[in-house]
PDB file of N, CA and C in Angstrom:
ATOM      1  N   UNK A   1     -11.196  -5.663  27.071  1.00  0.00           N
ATOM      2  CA  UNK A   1     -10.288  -6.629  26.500  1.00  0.00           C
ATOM      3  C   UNK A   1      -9.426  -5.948  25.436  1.00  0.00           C
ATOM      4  N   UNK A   2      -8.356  -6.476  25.669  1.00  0.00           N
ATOM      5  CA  UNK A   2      -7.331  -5.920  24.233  1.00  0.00           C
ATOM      6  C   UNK A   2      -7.433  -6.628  23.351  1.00  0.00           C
ATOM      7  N   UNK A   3      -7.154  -5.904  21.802  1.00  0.00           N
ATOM      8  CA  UNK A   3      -7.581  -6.499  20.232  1.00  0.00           C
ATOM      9  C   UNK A   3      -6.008  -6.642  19.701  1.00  0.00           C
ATOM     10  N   UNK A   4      -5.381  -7.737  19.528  1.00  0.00           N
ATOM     11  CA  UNK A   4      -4.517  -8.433  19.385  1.00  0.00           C
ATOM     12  C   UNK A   4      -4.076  -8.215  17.566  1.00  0.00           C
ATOM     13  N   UNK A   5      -4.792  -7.379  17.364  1.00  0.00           N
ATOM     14  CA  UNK A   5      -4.790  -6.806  15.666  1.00  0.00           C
ATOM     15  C   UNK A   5      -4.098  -5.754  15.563  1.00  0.00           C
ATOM     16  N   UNK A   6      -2.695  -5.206  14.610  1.00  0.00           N
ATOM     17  CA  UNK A   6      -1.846  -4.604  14.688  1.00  0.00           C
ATOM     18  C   UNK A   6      -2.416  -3.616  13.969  1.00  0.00           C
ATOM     19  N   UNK A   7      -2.105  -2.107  13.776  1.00  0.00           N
ATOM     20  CA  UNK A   7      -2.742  -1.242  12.727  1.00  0.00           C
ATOM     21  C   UNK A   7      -1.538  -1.402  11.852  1.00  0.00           C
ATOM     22  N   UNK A   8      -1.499  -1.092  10.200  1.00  0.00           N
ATOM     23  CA  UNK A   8      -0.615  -0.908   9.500  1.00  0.00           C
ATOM     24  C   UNK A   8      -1.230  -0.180   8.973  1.00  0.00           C
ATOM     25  N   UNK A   9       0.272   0.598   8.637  1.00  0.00           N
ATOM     26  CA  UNK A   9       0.608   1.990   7.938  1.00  0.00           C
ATOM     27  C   UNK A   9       1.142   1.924   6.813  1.00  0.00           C
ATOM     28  N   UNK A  10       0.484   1.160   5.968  1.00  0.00           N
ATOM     29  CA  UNK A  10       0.615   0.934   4.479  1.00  0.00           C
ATOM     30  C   UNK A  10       1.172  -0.184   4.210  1.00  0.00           C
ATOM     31  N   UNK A  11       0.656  -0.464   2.735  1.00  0.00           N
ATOM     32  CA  UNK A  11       1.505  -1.726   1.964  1.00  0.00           C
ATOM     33  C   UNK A  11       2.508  -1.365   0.979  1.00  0.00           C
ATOM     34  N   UNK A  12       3.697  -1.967   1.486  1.00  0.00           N
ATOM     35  CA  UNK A  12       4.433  -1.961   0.464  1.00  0.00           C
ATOM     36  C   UNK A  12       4.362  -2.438  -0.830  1.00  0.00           C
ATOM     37  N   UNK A  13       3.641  -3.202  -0.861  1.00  0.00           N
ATOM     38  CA  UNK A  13       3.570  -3.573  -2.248  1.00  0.00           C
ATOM     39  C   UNK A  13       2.064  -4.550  -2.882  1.00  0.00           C
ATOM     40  N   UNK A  14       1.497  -5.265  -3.471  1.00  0.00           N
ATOM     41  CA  UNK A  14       0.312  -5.597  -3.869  1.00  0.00           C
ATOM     42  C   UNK A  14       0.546  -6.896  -3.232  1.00  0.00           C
ATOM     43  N   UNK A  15       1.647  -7.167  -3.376  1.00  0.00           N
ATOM     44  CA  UNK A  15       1.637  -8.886  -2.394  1.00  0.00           C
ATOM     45  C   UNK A  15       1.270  -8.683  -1.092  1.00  0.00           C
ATOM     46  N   UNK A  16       1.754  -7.893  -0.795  1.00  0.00           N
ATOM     47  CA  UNK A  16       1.847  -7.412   0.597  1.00  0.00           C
ATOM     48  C   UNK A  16       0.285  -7.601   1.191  1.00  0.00           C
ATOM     49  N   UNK A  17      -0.639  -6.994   0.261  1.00  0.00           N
ATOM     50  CA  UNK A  17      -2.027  -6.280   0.172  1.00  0.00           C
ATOM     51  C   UNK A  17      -2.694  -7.763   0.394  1.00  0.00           C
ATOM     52  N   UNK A  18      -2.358  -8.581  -0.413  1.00  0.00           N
ATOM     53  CA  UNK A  18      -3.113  -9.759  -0.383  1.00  0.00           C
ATOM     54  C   UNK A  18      -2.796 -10.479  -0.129  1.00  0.00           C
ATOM     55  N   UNK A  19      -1.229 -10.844   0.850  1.00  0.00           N
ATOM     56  CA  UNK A  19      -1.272 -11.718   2.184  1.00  0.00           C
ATOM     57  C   UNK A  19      -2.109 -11.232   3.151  1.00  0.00           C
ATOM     58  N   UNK A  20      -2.586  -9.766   3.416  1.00  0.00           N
ATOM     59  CA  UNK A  20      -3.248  -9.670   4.357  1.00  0.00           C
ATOM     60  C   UNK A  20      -4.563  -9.833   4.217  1.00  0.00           C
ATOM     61  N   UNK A  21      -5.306  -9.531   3.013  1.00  0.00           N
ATOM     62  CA  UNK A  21      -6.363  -9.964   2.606  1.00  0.00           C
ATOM     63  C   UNK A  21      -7.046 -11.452   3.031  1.00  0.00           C
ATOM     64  N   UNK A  22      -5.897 -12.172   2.528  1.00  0.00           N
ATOM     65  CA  UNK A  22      -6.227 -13.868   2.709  1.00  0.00           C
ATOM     66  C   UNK A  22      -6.238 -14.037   4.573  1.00  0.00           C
ATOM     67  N   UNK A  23      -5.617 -13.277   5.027  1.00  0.00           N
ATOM     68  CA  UNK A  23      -5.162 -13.152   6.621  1.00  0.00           C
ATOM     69  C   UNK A  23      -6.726 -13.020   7.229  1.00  0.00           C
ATOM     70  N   UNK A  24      -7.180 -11.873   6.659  1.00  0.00           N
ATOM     71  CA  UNK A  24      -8.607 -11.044   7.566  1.00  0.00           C
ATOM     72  C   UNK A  24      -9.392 -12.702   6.857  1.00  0.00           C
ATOM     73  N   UNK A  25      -9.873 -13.046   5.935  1.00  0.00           N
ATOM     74  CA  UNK A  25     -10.963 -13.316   5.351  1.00  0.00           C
ATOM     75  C   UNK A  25     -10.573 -14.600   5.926  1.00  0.00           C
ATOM     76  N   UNK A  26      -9.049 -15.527   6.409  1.00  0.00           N
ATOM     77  CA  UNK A  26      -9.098 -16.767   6.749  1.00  0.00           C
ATOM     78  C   UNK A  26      -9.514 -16.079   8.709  1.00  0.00           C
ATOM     79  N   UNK A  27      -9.221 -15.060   9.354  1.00  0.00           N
ATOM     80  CA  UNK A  27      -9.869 -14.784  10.057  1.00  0.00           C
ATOM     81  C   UNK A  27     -11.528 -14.744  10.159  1.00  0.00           C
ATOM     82  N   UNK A  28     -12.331 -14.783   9.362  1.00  0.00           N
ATOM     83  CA  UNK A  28     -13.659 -14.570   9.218  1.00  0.00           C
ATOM     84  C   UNK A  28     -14.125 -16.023   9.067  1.00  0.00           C
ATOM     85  N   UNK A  29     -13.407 -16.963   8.336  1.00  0.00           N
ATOM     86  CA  UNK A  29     -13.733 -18.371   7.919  1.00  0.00           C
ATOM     87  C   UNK A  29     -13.808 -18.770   9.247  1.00  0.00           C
ATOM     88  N   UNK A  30     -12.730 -18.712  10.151  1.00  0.00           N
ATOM     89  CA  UNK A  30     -12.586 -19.469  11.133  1.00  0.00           C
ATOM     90  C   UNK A  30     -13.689 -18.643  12.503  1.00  0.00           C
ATOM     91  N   UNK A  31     -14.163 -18.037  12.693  1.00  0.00           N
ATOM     92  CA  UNK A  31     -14.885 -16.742  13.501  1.00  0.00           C
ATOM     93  C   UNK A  31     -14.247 -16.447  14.170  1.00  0.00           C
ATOM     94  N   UNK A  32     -13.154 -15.905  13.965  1.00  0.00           N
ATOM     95  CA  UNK A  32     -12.228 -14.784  14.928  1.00  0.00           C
ATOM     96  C   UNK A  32     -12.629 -12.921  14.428  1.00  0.00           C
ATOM     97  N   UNK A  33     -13.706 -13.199  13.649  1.00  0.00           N
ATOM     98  CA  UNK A  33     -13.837 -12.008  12.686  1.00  0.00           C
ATOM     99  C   UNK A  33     -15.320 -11.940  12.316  1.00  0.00           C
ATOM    100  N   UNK A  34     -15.536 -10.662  11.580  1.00  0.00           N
ATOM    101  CA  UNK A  34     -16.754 -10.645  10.852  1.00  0.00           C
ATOM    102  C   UNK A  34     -16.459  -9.135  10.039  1.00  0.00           C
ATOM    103  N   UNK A  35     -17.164  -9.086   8.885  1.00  0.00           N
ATOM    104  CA  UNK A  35     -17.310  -7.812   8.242  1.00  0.00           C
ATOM    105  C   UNK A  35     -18.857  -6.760   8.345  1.00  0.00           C
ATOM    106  N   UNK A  36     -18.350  -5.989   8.400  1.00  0.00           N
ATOM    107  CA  UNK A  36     -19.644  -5.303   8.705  1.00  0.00           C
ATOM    108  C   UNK A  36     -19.468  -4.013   7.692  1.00  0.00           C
ATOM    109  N   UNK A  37     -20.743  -3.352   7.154  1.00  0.00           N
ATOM    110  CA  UNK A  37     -21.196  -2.184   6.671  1.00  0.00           C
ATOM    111  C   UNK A  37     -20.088  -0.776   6.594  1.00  0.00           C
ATOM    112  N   UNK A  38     -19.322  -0.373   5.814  1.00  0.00           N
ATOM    113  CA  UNK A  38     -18.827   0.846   6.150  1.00  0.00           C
ATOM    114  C   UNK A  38     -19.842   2.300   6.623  1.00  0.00           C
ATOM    115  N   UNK A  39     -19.335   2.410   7.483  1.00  0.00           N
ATOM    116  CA  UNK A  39     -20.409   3.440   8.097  1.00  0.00           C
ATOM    117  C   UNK A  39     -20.172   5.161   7.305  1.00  0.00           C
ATOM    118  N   UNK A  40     -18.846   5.052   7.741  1.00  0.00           N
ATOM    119  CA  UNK A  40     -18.369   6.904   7.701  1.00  0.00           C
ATOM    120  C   UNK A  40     -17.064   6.052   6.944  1.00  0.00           C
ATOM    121  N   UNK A  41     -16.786   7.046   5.531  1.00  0.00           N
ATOM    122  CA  UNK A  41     -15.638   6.384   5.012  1.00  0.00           C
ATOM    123  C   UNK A  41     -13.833   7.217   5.155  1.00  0.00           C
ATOM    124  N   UNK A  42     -12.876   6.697   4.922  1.00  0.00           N
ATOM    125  CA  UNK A  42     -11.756   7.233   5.278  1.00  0.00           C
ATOM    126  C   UNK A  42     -11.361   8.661   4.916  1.00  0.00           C
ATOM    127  N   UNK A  43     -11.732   8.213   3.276  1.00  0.00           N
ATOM    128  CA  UNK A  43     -11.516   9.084   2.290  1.00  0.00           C
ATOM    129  C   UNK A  43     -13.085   9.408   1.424  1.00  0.00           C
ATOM    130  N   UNK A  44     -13.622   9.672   1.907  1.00  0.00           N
ATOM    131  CA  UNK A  44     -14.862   9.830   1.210  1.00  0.00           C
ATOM    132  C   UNK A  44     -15.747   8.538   0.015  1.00  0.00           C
ATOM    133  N   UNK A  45     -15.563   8.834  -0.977  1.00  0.00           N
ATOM    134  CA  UNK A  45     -15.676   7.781  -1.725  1.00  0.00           C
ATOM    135  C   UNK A  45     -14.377   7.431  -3.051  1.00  0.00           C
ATOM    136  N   UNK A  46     -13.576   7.705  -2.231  1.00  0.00           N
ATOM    137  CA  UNK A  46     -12.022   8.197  -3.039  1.00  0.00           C
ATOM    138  C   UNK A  46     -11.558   7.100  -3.536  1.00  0.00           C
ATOM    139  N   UNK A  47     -11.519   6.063  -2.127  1.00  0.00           N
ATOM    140  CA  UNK A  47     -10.607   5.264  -2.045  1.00  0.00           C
ATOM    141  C   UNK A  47     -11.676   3.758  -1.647  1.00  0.00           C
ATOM    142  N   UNK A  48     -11.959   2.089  -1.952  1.00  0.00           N
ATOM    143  CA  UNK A  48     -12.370   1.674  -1.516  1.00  0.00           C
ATOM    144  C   UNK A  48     -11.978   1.121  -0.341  1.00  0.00           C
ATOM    145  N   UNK A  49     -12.682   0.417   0.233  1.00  0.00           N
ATOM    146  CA  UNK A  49     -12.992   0.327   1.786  1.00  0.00           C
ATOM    147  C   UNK A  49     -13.708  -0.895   2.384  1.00  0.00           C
ATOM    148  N   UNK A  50     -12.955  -1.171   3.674  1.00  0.00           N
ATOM    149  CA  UNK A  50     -13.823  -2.621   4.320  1.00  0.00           C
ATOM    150  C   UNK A  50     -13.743  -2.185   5.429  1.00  0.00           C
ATOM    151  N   UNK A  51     -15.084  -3.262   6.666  1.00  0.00           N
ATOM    152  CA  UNK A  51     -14.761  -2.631   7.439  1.00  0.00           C
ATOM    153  C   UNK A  51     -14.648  -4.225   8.425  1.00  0.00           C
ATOM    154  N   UNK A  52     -14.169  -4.626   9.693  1.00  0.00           N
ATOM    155  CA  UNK A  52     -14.165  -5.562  10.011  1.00  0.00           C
ATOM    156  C   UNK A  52     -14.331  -5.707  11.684  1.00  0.00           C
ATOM    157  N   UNK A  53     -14.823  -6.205  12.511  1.00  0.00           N
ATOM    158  CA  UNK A  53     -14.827  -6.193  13.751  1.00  0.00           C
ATOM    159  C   UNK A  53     -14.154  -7.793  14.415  1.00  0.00           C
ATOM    160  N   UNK A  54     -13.306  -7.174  15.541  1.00  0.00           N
ATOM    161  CA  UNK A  54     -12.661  -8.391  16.248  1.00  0.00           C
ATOM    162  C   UNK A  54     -13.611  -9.262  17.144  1.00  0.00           C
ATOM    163  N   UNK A  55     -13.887 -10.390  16.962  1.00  0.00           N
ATOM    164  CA  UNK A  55     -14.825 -11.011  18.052  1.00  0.00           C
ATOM    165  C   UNK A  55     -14.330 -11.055  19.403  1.00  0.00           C
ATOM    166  N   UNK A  56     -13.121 -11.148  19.618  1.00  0.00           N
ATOM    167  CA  UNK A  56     -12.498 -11.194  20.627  1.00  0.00           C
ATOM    168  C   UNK A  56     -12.681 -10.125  21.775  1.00  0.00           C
ATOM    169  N   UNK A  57     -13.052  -8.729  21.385  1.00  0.00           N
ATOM    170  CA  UNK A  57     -12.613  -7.435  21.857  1.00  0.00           C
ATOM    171  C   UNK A  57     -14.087  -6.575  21.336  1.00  0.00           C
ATOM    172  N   UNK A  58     -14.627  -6.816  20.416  1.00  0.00           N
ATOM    173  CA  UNK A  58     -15.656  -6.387  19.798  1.00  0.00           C
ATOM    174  C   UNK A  58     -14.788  -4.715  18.836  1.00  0.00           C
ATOM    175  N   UNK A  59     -13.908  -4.468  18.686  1.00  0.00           N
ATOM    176  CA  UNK A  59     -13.662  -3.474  18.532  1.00  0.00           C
ATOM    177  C   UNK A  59     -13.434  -3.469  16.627  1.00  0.00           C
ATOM    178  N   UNK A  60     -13.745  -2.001  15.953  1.00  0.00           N
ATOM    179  CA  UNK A  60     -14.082  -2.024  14.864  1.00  0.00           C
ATOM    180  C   UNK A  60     -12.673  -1.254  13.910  1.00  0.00           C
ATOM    181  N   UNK A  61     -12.148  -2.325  12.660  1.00  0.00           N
ATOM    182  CA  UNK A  61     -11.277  -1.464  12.151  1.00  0.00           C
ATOM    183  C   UNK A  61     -11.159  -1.790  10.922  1.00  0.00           C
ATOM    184  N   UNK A  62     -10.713  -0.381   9.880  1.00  0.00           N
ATOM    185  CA  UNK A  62     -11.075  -0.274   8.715  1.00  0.00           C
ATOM    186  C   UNK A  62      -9.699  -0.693   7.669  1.00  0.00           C
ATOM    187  N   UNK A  63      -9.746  -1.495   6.630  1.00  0.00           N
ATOM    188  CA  UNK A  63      -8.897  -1.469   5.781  1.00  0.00           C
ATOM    189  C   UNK A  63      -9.268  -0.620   4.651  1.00  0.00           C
ATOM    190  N   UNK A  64      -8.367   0.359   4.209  1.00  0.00           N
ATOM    191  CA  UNK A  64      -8.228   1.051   3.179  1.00  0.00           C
ATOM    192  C   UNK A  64      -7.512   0.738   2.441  1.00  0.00           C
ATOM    193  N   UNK A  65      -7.945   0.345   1.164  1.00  0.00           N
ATOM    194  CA  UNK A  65      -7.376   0.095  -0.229  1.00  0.00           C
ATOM    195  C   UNK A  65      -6.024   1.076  -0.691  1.00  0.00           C
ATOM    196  N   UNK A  66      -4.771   0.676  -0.909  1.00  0.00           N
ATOM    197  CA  UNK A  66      -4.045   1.457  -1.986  1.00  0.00           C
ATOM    198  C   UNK A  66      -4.917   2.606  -3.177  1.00  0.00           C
ATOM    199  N   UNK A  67      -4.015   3.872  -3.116  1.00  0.00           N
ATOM    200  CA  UNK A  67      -4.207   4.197  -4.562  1.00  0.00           C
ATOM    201  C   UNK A  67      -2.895   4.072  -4.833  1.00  0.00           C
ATOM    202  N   UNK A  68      -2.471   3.239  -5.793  1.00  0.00           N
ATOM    203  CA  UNK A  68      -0.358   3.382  -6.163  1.00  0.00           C
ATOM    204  C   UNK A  68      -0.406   5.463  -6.522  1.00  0.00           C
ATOM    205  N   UNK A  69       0.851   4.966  -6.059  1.00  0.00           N
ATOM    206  CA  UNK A  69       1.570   6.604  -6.055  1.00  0.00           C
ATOM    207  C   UNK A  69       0.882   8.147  -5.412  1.00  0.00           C
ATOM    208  N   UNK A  70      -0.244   7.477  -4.696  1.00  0.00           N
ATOM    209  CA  UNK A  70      -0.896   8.938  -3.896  1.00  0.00           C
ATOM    210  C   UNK A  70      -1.110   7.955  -2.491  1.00  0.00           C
ATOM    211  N   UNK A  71      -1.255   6.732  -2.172  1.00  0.00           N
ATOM    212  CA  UNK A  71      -1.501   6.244  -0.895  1.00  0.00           C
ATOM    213  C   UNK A  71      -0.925   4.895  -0.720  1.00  0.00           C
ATOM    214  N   UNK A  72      -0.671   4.897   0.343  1.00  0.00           N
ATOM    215  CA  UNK A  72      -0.400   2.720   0.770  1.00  0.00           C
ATOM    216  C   UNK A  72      -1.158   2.359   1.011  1.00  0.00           C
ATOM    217  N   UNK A  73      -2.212   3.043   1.575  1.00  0.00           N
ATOM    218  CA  UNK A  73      -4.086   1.641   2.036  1.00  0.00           C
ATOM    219  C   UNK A  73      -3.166   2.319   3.849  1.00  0.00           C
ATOM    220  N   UNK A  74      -4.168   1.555   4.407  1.00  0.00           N
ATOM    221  CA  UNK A  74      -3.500   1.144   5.993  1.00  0.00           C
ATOM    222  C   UNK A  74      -4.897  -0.078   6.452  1.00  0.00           C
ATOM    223  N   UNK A  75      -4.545  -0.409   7.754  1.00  0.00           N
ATOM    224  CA  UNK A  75      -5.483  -1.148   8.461  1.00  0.00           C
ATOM    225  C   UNK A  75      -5.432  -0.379   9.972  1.00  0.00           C
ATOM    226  N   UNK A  76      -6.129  -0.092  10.225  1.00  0.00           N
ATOM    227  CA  UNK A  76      -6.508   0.689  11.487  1.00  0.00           C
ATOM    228  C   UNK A  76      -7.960   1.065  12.396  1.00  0.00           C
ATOM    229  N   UNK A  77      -7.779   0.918  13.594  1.00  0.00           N
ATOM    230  CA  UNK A  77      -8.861   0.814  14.417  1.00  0.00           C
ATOM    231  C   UNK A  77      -9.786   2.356  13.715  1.00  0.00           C
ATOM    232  N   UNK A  78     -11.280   2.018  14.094  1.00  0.00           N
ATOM    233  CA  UNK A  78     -12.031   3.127  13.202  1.00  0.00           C
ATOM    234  C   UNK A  78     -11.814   4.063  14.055  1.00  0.00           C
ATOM    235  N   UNK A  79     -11.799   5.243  13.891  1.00  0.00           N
ATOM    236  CA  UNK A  79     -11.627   6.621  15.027  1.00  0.00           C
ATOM    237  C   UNK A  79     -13.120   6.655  15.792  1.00  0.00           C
ATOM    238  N   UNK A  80     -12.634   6.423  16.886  1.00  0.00           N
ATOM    239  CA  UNK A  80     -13.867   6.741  18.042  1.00  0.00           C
ATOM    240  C   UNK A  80     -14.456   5.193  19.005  1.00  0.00           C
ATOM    241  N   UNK A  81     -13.095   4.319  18.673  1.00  0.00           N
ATOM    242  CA  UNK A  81     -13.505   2.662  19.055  1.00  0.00           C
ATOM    243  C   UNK A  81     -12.401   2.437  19.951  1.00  0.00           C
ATOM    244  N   UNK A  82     -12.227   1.577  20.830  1.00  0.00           N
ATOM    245  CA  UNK A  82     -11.443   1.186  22.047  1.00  0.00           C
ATOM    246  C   UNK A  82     -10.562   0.839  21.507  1.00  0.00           C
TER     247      UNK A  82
END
């Protein structure tokens, strides 16, 4: 099955960060979602980290937090998942 979840390649800005925030977590309210355990992290312990799986597709992908002025965050499927 295909996962209907877009990857992004950073936030432009902190609003940005937490329309999508409210996005995943009203995904989880409703069970289109769930959070699960970070396993292996992006950036080591650099940067914080979530990790989330699609019910739809079962497939697993990580949001990475902003650092301002060294990163944008992204949302992206975990490396090694369909």
């Amino acid at each position: 099955m295909i996962c209907h979840w877009e990857k992004i390649d950073g936030f432009r800005t902190l609003n940005e960060l937490e329309r999508f925030i409210t996005w995943i977590e009203g995904q989880i309210q409703v069970g289109n979602a769930y959070e699960v355990p970070v396993d292996c992290r992006y950036a080591g312990e650099m940067m914080p980290e979530r990790w989330f799986v699609c019910k739809d597709c079962q497939s697993k992908w990580r949001l990475v937090f902003p650092d301002p002025g060294y990163f944008s965050g992204l949302f992206c499927l975990v490396e090694g998942e369909k």
